[in-house]
N, C-alpha and C. Protein backbone atom coordinates (compact mmCIF):
# COMPACT_ATOMS: atom_id res chain seq x y z
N UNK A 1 -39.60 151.30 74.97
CA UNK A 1 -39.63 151.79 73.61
C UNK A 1 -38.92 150.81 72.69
N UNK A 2 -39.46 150.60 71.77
CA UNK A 2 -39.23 149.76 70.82
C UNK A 2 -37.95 150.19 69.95
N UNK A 3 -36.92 149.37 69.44
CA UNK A 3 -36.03 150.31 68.82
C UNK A 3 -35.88 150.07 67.34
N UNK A 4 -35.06 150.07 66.64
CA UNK A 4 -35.20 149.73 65.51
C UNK A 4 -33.83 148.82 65.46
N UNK A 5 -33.58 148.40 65.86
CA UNK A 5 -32.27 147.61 66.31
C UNK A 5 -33.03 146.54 67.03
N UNK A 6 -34.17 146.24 67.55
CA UNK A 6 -35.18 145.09 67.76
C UNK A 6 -35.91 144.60 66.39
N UNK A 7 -36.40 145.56 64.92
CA UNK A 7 -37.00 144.83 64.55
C UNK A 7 -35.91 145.00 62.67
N UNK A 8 -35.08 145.32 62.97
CA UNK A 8 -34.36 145.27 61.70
C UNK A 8 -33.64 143.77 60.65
N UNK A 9 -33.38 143.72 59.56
CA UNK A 9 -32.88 142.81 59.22
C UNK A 9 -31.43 142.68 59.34
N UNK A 10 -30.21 141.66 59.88
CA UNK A 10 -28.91 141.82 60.24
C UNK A 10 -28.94 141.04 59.10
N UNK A 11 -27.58 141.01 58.58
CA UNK A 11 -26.43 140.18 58.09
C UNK A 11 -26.98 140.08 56.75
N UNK A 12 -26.81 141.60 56.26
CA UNK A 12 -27.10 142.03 54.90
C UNK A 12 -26.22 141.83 54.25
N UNK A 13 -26.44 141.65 52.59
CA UNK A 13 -25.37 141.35 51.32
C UNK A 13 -25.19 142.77 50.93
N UNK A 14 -23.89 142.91 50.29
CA UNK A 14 -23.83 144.30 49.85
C UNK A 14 -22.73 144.13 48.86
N UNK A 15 -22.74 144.92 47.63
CA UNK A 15 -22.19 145.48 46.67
C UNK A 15 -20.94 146.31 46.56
N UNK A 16 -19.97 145.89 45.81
CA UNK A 16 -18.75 147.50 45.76
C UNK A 16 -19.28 148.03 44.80
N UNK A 17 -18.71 149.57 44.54
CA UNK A 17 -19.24 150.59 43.47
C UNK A 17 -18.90 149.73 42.01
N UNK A 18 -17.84 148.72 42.29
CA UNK A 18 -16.92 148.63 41.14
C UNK A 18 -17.83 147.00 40.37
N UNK A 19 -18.72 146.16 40.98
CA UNK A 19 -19.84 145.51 40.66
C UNK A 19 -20.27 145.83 39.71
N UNK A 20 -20.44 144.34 38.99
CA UNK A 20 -21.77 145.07 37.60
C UNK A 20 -23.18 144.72 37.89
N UNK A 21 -23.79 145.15 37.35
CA UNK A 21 -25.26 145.59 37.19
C UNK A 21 -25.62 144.45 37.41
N UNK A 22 -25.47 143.16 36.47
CA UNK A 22 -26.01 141.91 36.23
C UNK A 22 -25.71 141.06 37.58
N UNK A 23 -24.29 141.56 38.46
CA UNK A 23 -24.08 140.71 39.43
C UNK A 23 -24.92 141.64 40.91
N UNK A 24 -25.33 142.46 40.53
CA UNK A 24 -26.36 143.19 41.43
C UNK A 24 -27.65 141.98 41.16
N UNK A 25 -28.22 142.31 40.00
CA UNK A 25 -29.36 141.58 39.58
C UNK A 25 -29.48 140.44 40.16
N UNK A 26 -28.46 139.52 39.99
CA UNK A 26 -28.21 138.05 40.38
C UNK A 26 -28.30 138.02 41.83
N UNK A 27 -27.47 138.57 42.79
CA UNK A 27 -27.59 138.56 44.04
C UNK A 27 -28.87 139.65 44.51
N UNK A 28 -29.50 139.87 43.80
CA UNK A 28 -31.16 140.10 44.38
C UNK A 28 -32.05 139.08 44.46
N UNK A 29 -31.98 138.17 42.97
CA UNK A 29 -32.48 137.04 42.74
C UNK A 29 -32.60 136.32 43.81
N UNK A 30 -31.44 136.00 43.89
CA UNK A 30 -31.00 134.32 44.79
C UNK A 30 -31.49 134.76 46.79
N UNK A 31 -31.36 136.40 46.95
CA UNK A 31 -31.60 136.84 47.90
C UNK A 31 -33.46 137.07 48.47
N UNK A 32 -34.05 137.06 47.00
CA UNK A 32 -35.52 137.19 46.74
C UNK A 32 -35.15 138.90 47.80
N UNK A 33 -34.93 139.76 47.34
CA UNK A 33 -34.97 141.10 47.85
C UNK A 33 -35.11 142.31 46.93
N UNK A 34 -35.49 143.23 47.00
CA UNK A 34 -35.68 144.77 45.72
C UNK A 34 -34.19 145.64 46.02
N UNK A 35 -33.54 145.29 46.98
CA UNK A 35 -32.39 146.29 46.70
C UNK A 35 -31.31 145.83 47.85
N UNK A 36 -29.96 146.07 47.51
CA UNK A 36 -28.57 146.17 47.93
C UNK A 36 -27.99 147.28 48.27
N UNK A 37 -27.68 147.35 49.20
CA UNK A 37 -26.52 148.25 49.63
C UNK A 37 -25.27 148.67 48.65
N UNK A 38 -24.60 149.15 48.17
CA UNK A 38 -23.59 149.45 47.64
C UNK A 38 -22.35 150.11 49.14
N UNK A 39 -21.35 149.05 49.48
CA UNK A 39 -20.44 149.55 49.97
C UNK A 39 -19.14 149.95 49.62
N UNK A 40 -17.85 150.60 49.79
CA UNK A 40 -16.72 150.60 49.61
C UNK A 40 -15.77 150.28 51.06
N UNK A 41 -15.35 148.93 51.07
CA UNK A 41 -15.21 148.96 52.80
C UNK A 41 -16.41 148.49 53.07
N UNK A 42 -16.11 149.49 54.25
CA UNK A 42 -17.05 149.76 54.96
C UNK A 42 -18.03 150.49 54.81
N UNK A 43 -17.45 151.52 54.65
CA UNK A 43 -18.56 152.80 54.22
C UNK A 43 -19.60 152.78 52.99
N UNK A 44 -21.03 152.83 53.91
CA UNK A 44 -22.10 152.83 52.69
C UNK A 44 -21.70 153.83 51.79
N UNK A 45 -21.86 153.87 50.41
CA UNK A 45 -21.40 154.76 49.28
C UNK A 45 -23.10 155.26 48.72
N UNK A 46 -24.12 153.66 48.73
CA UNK A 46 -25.03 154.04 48.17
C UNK A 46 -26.23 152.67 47.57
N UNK A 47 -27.44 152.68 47.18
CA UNK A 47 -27.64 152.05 47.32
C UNK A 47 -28.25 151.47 45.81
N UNK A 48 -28.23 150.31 45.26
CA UNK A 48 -29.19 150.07 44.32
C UNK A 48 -30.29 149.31 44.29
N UNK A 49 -31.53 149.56 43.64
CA UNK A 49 -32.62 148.75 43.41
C UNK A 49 -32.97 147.85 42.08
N UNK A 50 -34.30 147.22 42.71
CA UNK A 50 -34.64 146.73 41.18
C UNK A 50 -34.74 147.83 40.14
N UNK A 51 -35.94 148.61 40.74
CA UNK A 51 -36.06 150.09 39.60
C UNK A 51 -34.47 150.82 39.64
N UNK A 52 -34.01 150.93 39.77
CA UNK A 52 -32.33 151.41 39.37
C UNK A 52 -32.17 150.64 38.08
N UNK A 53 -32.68 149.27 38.71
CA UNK A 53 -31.22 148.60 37.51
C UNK A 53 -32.58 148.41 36.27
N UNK A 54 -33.52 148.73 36.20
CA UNK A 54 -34.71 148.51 35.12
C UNK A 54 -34.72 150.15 34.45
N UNK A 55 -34.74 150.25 35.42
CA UNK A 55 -34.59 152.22 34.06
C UNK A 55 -33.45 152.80 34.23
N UNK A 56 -32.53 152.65 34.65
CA UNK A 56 -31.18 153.21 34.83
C UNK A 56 -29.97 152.46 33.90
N UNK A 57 -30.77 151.01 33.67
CA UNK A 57 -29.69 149.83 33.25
C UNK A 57 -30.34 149.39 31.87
N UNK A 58 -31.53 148.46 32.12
CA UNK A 58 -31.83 147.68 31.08
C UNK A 58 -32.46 148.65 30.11
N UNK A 59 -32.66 149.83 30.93
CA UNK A 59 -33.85 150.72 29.81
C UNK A 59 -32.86 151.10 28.66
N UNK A 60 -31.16 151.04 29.04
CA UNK A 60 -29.76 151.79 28.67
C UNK A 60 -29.26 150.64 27.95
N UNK A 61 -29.70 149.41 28.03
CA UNK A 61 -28.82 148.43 27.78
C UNK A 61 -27.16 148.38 28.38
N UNK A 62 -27.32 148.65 29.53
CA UNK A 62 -25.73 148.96 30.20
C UNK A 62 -26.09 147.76 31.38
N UNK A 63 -26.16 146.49 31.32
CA UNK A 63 -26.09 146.05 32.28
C UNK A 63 -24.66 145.57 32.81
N UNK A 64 -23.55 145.55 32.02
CA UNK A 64 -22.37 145.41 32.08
C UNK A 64 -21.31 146.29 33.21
N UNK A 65 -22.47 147.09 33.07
CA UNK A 65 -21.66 148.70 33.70
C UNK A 65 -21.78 148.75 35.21
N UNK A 66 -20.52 149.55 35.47
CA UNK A 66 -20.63 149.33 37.41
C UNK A 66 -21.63 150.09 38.04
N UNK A 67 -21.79 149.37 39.13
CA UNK A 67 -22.67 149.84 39.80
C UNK A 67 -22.95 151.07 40.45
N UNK A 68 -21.54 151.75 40.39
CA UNK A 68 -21.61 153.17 40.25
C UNK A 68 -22.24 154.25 39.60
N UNK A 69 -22.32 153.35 38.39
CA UNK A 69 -23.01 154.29 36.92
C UNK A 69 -24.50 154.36 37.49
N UNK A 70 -25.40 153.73 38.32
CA UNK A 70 -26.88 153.76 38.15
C UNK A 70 -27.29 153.87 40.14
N UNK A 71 -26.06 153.34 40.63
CA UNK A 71 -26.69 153.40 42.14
C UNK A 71 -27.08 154.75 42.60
N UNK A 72 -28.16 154.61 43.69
CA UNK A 72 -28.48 155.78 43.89
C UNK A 72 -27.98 156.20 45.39
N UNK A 73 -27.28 157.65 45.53
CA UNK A 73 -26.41 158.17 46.68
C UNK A 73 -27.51 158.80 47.08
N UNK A 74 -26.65 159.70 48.04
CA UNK A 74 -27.41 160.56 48.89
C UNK A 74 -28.62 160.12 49.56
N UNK A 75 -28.03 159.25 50.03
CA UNK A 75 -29.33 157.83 50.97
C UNK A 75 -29.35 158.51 52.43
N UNK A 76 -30.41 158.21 52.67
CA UNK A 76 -31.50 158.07 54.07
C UNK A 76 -31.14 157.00 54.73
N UNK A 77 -30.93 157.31 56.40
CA UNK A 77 -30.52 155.91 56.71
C UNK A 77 -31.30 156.12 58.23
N UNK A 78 -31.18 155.32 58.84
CA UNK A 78 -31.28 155.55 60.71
C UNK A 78 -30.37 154.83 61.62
N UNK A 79 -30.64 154.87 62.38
CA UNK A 79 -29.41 154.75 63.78
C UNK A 79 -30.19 153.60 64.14
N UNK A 80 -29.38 152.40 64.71
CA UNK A 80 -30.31 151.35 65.68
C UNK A 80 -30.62 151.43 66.75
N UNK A 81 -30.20 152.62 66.96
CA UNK A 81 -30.62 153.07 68.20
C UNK A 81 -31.96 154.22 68.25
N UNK A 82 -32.31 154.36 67.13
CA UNK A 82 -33.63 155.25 66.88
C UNK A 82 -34.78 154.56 67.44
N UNK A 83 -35.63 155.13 67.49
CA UNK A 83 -36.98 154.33 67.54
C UNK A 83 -37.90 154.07 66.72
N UNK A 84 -38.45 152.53 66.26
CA UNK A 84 -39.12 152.56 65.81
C UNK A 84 -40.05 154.01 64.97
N UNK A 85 -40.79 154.21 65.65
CA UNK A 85 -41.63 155.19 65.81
C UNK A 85 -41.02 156.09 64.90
N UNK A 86 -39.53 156.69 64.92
CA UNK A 86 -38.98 157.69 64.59
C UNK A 86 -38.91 157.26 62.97
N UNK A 87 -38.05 155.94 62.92
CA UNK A 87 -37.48 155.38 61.37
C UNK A 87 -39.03 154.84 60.95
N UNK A 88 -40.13 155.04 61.40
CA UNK A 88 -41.69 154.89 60.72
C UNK A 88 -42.10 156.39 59.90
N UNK A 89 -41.48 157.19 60.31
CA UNK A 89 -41.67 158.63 60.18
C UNK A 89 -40.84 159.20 59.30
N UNK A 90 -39.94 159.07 59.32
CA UNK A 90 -38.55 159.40 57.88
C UNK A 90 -39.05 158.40 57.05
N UNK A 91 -39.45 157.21 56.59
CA UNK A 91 -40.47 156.06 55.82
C UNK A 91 -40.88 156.78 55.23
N UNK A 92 -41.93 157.58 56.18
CA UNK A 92 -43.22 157.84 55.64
C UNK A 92 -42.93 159.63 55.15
N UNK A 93 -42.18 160.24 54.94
CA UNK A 93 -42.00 161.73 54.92
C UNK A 93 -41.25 161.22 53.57
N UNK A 94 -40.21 160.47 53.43
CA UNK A 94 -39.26 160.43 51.88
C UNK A 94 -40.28 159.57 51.01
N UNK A 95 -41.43 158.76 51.17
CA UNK A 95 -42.22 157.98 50.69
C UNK A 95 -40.86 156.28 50.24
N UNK A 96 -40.40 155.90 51.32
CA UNK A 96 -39.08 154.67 50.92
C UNK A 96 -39.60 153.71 51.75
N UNK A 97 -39.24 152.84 51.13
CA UNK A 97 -40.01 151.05 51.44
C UNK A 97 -38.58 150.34 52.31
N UNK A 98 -37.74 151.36 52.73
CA UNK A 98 -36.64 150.28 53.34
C UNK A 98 -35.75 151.89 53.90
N UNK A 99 -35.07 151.29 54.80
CA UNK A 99 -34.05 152.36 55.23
C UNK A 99 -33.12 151.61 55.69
N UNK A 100 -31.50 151.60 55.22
CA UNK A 100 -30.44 151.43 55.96
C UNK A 100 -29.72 151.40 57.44
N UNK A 101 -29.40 150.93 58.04
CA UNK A 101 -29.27 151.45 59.73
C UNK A 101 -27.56 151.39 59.83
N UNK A 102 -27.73 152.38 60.64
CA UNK A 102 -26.62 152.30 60.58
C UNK A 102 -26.11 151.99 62.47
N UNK A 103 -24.63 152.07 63.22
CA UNK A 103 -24.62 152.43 64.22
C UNK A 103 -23.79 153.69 64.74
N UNK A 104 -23.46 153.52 65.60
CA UNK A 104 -22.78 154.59 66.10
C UNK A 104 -21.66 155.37 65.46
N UNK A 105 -20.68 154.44 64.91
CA UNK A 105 -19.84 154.68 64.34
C UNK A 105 -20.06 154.72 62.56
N UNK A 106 -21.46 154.80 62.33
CA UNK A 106 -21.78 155.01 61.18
C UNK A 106 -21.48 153.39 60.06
N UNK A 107 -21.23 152.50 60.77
CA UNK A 107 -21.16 151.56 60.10
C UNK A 107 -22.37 150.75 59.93
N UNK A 108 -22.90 150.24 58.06
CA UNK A 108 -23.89 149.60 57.92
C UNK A 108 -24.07 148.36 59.18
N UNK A 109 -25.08 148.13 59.14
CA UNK A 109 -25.57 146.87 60.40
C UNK A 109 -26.32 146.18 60.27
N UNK A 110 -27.58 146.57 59.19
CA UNK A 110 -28.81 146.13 58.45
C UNK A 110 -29.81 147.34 58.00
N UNK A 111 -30.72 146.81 57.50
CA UNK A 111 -31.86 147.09 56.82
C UNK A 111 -33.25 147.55 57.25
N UNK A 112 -33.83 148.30 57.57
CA UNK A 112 -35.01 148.19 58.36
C UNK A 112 -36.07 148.12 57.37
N UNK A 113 -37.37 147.50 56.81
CA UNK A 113 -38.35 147.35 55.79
C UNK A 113 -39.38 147.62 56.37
N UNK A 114 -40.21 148.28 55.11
CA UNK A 114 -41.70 147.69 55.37
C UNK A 114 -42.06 146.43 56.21
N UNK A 115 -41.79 145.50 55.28
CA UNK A 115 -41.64 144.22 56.26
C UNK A 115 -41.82 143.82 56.93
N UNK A 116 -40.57 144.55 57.74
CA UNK A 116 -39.80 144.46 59.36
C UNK A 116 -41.01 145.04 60.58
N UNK A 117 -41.10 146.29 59.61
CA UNK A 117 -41.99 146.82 60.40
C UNK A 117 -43.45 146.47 60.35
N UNK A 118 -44.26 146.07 59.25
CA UNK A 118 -45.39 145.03 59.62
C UNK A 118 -45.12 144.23 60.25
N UNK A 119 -44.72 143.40 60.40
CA UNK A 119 -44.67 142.24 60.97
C UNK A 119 -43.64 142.17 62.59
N UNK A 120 -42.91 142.69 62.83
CA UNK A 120 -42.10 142.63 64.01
C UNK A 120 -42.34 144.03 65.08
N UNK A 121 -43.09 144.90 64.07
CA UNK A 121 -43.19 146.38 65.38
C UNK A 121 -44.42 145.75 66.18
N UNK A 122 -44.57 147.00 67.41
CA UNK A 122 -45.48 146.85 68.29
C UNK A 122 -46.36 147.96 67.57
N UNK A 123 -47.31 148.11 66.66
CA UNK A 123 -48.41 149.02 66.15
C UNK A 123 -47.58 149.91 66.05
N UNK A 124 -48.32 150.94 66.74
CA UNK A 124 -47.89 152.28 66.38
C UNK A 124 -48.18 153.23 64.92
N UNK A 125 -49.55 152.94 64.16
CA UNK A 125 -49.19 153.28 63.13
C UNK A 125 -48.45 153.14 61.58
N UNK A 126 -48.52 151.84 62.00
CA UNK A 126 -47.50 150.78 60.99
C UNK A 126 -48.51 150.87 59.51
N UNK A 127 -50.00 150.51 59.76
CA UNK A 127 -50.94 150.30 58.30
C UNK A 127 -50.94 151.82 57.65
N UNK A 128 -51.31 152.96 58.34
CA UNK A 128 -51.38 153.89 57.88
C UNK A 128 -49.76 154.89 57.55
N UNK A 129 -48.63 154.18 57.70
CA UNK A 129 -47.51 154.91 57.18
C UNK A 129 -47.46 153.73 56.15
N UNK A 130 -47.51 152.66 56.19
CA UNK A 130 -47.88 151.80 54.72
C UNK A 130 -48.77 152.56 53.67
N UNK A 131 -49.46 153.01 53.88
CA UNK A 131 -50.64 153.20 53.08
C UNK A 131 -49.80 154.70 52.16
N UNK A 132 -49.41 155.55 53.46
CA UNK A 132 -48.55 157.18 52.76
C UNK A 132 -47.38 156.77 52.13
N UNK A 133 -46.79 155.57 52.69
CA UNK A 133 -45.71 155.67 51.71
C UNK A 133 -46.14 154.63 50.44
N UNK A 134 -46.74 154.14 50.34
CA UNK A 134 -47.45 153.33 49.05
C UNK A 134 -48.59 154.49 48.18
N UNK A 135 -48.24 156.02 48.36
CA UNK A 135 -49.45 156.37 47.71
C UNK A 135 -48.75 156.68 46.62
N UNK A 136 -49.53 156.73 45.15
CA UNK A 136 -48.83 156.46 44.17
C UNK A 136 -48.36 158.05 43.47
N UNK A 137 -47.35 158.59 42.69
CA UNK A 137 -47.20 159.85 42.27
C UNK A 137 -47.22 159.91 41.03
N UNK A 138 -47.91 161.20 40.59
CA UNK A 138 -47.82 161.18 39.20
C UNK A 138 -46.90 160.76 38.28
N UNK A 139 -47.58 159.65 37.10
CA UNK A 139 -46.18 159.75 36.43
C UNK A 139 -45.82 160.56 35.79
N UNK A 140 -44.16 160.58 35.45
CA UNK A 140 -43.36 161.63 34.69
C UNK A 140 -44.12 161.06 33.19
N UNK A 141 -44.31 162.62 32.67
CA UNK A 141 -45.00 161.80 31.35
C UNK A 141 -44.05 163.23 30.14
N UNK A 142 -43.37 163.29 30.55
CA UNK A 142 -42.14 164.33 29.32
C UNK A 142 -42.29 163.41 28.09
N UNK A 143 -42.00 164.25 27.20
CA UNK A 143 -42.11 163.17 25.53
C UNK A 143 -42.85 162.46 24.90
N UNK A 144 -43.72 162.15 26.23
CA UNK A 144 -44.95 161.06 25.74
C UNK A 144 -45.94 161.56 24.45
């Protein structure tokens, strides 16, 4: 069985809460990646994206502001010791293009992606949980 600790990304960059926006931005850039970890320590706190910092930030003109103000908590993560198979399935049920891993002791370790999983799983269903979690949702259209 394939694990997810075989096809994950290690030796991830990550963020404190206390970071600004723009130095999020910058170390996405130079990283060519859509999102960062936000740690304190050790402990994941939370995570930010490009879309975080584009409607949460620039839409606000707050790019100055910590990364606390716009990161998003209450994150989804998996174990590297999960299986494939399993962290393809929490993907595809929250509709998320990346999941955090964590290990035993709950400490970040890397990243598991779309990506990762095109390209490094053994099948399993990889095109068609691409496809559910790429399906598009209505937009919010309030005020319009």
């Amino acid at each position: 069985m394939q694990t997810v600790s075989d096809i994950m990304t290690r030796g991830i960059r990550t963020m404190a809460p206390t970071d600004t926006i723009t130095a999020a931005a910058q170390a996405m850039r130079e990283l060519d990646v859509g999102s960062v970890p936000v740690c304190d320590g050790v402990r994941m706190v939370g995570m930010v994206t490009d879309r975080d910092i584009v409607v949460r930030a620039v839409a606000q003109e707050r790019m100055q502001a910590p990364l606390s103000e716009i990161m998003s908590e209450g994150l989804l993560y998996c174990h590297e010791s999960d299986s494939v198979a399993s962290a393809l399935e929490s993907m595809r049920k929250q509709q998320v293009r990346r999941l955090p891993v964590v290990d035993k002791d709950q400490r970040l370790v890397g990243i598991v992606s779309l990506g990762d999983l095109a390209t490094k799983a053994d099948g399993g269903g990889v095109g068609e949980a691409i496809r559910d979690i790429s399906e598009p949702s209505e937009p919010h259209r309030a005020g319009l």
